[in-house]
N, C-alpha and C. Protein backbone atom coordinates (compact mmCIF):
# COMPACT_ATOMS: atom_id res chain seq x y z
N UNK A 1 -54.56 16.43 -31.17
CA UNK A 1 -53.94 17.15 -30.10
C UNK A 1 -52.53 17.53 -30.52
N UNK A 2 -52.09 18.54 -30.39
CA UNK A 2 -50.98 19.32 -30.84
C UNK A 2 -49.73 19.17 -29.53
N UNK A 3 -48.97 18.77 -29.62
CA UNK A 3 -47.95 18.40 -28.85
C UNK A 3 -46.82 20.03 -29.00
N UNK A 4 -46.47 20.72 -27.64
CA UNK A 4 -45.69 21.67 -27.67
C UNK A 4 -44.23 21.68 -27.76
N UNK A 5 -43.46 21.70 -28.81
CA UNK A 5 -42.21 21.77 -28.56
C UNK A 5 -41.27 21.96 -27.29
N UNK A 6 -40.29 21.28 -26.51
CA UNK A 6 -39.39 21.75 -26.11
C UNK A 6 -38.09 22.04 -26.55
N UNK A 7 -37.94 23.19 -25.89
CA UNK A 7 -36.03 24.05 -26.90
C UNK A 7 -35.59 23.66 -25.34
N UNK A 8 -33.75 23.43 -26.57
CA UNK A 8 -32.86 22.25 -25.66
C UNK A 8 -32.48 23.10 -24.24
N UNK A 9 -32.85 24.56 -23.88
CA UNK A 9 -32.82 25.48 -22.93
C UNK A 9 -33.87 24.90 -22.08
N UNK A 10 -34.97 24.72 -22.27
CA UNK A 10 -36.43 24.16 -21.35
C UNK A 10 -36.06 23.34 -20.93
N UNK A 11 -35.19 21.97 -21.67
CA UNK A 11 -34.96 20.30 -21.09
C UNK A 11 -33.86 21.09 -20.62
N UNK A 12 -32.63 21.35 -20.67
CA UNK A 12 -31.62 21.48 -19.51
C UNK A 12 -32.60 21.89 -18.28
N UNK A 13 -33.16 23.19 -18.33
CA UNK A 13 -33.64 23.32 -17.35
C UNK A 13 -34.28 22.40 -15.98
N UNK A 14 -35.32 21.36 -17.26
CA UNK A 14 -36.32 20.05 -16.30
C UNK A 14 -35.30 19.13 -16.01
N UNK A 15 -34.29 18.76 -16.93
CA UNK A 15 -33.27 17.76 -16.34
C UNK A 15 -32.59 18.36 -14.66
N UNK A 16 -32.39 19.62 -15.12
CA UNK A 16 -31.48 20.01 -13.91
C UNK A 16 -32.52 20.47 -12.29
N UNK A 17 -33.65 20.13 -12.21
CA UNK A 17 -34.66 20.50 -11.58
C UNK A 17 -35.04 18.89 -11.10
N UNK A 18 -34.73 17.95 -12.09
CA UNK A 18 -34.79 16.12 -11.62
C UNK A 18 -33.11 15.89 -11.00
N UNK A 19 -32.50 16.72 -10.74
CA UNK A 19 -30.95 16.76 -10.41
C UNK A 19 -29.90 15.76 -11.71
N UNK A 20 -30.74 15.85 -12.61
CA UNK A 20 -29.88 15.21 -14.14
C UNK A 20 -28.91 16.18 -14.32
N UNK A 21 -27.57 15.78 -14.84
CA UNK A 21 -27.03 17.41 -15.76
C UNK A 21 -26.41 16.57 -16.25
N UNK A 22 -26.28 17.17 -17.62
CA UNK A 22 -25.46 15.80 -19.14
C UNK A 22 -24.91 17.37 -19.79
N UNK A 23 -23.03 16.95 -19.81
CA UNK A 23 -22.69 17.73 -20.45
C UNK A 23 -21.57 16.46 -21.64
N UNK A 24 -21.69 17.22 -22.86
CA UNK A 24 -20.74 16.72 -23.80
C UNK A 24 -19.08 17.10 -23.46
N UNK A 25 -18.32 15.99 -23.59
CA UNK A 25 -16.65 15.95 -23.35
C UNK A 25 -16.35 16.26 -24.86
N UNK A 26 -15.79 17.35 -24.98
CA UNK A 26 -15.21 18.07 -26.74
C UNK A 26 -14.02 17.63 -26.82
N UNK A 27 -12.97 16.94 -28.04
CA UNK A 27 -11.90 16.78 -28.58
C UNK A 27 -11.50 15.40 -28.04
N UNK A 28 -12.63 14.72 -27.96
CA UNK A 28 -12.49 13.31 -27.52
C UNK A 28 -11.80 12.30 -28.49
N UNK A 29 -10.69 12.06 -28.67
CA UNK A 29 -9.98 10.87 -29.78
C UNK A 29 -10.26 9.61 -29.70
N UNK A 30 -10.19 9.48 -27.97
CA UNK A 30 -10.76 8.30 -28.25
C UNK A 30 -10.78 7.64 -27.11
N UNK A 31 -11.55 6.31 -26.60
CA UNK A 31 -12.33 5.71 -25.45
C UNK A 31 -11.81 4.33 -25.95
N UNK A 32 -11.21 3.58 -24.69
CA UNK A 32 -10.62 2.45 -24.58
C UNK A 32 -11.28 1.45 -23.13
N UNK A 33 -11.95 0.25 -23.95
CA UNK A 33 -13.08 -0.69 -22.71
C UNK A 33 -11.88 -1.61 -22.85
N UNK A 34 -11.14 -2.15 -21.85
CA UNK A 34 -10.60 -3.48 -21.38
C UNK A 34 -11.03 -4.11 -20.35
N UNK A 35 -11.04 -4.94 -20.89
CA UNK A 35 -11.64 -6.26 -19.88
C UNK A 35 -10.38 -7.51 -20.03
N UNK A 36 -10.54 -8.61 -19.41
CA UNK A 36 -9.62 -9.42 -18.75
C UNK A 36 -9.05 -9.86 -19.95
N UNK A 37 -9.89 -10.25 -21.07
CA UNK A 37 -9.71 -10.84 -22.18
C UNK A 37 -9.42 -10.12 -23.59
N UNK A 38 -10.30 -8.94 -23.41
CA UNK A 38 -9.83 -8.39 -24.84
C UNK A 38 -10.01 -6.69 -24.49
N UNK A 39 -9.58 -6.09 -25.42
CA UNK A 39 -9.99 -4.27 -25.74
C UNK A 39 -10.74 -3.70 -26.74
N UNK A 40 -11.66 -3.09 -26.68
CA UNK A 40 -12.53 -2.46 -27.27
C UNK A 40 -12.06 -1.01 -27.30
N UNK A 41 -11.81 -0.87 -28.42
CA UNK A 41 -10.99 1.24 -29.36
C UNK A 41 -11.98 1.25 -29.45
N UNK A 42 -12.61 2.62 -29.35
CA UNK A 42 -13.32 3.79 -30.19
C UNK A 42 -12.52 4.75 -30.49
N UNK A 43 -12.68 4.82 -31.84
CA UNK A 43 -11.70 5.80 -32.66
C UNK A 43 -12.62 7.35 -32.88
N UNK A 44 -12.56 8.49 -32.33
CA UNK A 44 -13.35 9.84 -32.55
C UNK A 44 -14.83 9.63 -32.44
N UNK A 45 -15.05 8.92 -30.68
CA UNK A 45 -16.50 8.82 -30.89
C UNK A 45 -16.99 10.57 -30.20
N UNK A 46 -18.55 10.36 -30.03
CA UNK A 46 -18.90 11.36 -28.99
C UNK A 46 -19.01 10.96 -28.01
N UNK A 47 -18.89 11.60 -26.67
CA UNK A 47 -18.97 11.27 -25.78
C UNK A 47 -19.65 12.59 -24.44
N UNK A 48 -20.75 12.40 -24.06
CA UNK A 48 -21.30 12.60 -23.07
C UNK A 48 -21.41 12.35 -21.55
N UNK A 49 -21.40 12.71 -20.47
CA UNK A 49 -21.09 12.53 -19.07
C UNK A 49 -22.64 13.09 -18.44
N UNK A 50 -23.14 12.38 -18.15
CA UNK A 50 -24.68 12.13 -17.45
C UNK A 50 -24.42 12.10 -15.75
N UNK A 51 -24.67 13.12 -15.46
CA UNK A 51 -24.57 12.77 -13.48
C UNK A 51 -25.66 12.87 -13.09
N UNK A 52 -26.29 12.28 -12.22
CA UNK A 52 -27.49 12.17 -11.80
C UNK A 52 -27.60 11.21 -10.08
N UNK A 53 -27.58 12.45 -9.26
CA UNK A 53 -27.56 11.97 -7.64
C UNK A 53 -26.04 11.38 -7.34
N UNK A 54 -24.92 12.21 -7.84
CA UNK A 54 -23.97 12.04 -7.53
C UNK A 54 -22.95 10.62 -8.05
N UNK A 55 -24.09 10.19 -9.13
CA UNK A 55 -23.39 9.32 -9.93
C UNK A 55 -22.44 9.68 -11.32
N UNK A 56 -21.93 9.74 -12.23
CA UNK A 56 -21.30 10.32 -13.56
C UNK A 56 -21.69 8.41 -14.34
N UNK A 57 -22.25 8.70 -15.34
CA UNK A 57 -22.72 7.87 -16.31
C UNK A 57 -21.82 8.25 -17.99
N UNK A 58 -20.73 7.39 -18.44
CA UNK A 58 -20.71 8.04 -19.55
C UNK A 58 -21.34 7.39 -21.46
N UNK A 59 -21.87 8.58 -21.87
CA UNK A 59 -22.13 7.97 -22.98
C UNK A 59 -21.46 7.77 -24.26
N UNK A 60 -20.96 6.81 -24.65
CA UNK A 60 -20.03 6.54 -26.28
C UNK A 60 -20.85 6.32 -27.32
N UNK A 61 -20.92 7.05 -28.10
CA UNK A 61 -21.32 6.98 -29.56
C UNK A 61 -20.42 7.49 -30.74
N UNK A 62 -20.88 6.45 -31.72
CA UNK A 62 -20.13 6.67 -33.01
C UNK A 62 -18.81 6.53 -32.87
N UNK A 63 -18.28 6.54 -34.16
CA UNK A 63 -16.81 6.27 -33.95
C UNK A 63 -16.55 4.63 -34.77
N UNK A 64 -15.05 4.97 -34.99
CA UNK A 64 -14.78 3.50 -35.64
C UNK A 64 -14.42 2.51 -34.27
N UNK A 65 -14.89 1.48 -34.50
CA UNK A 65 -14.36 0.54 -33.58
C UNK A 65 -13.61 -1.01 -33.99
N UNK A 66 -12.97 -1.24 -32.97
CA UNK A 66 -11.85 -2.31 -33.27
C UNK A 66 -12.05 -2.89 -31.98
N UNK A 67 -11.77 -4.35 -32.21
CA UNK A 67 -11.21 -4.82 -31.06
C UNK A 67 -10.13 -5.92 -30.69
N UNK A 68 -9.45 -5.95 -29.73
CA UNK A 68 -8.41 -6.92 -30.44
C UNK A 68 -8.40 -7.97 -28.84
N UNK A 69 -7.70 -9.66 -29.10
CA UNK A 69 -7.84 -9.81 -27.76
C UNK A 69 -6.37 -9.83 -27.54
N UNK A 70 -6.71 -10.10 -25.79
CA UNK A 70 -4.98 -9.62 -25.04
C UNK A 70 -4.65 -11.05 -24.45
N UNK A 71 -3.37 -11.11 -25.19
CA UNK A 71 -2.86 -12.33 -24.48
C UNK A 71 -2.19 -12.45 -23.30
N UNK A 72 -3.07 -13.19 -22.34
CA UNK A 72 -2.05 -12.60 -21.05
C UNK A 72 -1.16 -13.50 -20.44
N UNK A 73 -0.05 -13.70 -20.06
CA UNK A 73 0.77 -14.28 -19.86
C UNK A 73 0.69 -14.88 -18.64
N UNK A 74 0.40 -15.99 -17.85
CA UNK A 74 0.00 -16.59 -16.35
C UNK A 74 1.10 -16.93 -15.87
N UNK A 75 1.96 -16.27 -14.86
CA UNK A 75 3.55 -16.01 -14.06
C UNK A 75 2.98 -17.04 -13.10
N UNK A 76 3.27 -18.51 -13.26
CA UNK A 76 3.42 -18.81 -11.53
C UNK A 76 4.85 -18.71 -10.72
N UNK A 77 4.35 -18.88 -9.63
CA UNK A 77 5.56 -18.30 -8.63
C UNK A 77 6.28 -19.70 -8.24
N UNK A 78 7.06 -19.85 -8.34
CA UNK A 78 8.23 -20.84 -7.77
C UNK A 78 7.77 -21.49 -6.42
N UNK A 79 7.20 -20.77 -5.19
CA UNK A 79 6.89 -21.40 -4.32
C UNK A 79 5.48 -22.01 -4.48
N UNK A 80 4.38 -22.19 -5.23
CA UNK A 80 3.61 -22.27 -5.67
C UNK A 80 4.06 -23.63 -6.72
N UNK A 81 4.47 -24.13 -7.32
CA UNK A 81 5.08 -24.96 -8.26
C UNK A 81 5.51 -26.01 -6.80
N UNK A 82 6.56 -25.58 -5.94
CA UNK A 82 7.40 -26.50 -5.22
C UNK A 82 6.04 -26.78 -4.24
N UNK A 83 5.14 -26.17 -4.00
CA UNK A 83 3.98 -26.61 -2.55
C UNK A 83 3.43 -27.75 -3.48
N UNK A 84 3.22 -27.51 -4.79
CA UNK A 84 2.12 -28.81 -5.39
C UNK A 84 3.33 -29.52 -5.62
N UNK A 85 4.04 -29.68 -5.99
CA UNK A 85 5.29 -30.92 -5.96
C UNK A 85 5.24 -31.95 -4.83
N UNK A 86 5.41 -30.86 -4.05
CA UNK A 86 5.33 -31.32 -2.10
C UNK A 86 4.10 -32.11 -1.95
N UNK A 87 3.13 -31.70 -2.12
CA UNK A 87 1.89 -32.29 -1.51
C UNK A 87 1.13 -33.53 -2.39
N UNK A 88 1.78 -33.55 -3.83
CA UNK A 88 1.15 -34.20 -4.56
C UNK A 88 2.49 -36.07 -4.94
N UNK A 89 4.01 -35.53 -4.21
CA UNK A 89 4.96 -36.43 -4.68
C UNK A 89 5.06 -36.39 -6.25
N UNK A 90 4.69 -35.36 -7.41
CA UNK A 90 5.31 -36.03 -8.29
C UNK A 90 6.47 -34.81 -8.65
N UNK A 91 7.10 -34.34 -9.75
CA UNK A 91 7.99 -33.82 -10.12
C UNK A 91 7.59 -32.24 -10.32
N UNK A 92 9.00 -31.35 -10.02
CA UNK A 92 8.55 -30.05 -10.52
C UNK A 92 7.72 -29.66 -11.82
N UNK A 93 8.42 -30.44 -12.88
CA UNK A 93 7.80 -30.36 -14.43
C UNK A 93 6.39 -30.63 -14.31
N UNK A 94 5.54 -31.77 -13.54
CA UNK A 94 4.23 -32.06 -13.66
C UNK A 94 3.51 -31.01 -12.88
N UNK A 95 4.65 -30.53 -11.64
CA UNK A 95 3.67 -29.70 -11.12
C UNK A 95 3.02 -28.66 -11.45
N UNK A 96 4.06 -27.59 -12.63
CA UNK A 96 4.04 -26.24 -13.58
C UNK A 96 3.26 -26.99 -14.10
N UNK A 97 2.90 -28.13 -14.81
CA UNK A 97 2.39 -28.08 -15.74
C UNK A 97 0.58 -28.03 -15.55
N UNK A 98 0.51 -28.77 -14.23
CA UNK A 98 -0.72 -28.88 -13.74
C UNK A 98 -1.47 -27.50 -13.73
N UNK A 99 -0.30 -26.70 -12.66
CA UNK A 99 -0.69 -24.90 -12.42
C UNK A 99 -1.39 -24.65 -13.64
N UNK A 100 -0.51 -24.93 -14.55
CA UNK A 100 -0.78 -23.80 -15.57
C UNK A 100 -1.76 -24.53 -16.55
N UNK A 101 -2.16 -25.55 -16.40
CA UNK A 101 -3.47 -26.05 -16.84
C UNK A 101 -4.99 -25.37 -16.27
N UNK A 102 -4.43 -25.54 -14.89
CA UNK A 102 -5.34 -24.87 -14.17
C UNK A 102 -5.60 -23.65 -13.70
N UNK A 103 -5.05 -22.57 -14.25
CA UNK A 103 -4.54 -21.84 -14.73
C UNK A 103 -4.33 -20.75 -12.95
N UNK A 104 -3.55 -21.71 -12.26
CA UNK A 104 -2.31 -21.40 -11.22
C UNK A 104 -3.01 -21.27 -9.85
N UNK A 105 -4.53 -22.23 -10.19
CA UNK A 105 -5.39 -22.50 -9.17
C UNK A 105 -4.78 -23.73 -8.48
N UNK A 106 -4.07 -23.20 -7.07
CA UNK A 106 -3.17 -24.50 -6.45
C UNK A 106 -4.21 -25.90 -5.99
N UNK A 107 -5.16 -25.31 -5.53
CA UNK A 107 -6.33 -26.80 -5.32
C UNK A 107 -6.53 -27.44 -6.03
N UNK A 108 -7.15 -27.15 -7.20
CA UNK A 108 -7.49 -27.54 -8.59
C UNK A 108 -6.12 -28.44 -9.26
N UNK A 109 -4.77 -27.93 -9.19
CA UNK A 109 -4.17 -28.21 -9.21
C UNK A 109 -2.85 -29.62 -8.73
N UNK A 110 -3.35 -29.69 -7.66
CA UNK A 110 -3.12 -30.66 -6.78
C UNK A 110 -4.13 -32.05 -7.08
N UNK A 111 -5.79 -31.48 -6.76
CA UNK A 111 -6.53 -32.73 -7.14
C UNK A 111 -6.11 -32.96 -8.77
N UNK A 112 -5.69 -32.39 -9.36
CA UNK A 112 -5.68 -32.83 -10.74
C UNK A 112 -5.12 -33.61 -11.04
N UNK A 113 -3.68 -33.58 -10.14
CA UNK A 113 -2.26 -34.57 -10.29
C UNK A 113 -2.86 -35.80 -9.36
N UNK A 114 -3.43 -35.57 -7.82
CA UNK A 114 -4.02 -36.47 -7.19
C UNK A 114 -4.76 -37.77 -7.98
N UNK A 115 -5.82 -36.90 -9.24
CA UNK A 115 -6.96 -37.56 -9.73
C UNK A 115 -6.18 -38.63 -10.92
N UNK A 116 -4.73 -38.29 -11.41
CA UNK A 116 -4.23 -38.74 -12.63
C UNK A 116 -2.88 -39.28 -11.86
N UNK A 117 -3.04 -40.77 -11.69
CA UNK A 117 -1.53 -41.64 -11.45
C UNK A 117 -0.47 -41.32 -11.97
């Protein structure tokens, strides 16, 4: 059985008739994924934009990739430090230190100093 070619004119067409439409983004340098912990570069990938029922889907391909992680710096707040001081009796120093063990989760924080004389 002989299978009939489709030309990329026919599939736009059936895509856009299933309410699909995928157009390519031209002079793309480059696409940057961050997340909490690290970043993901794509260096000159391709990139495509898929909408379908009012959604936009995009697609990354090719390209050099890197990734690096992000160190993020955990600011506790002064009143936050002095409430676990308060509630727990021991010193400002143990209290930062607890926070930031726990990384500035005040509950967690409190039972921690609670749990350790």
């Amino acid at each position: 059985m002989m299978r009939r070619r489709i030309s990329p004119r026919e599939a736009k067409r059936m895509m856009q008739r299933m309410g699909l439409n995928m157009d390519a983004i031209p002079g793309v340098e480059q696409v940057v994924i961050k997340t909490s912990s690290h970043e993901i570069i794509i260096e000159a990938p391709e990139v495509a934009v898929i909408e379908l029922q009012g959604q936009k889907m995009f697609q990354v391909a090719g390209g050099k990739v890197t990734e690096r992680v992000i160190e993020r710096k955990l600011t506790i707040p002064e009143e936050d430090v002095k409430l676990v001081a308060d509630q727990t009796g021991r010193s400002i120093e143990e209290a930062r230190k607890a926070l930031e063990q726990c990384d500035g989760d005040l509950a967690r924080a409190i039972l921690l100093l609670q749990s350790n004389p």
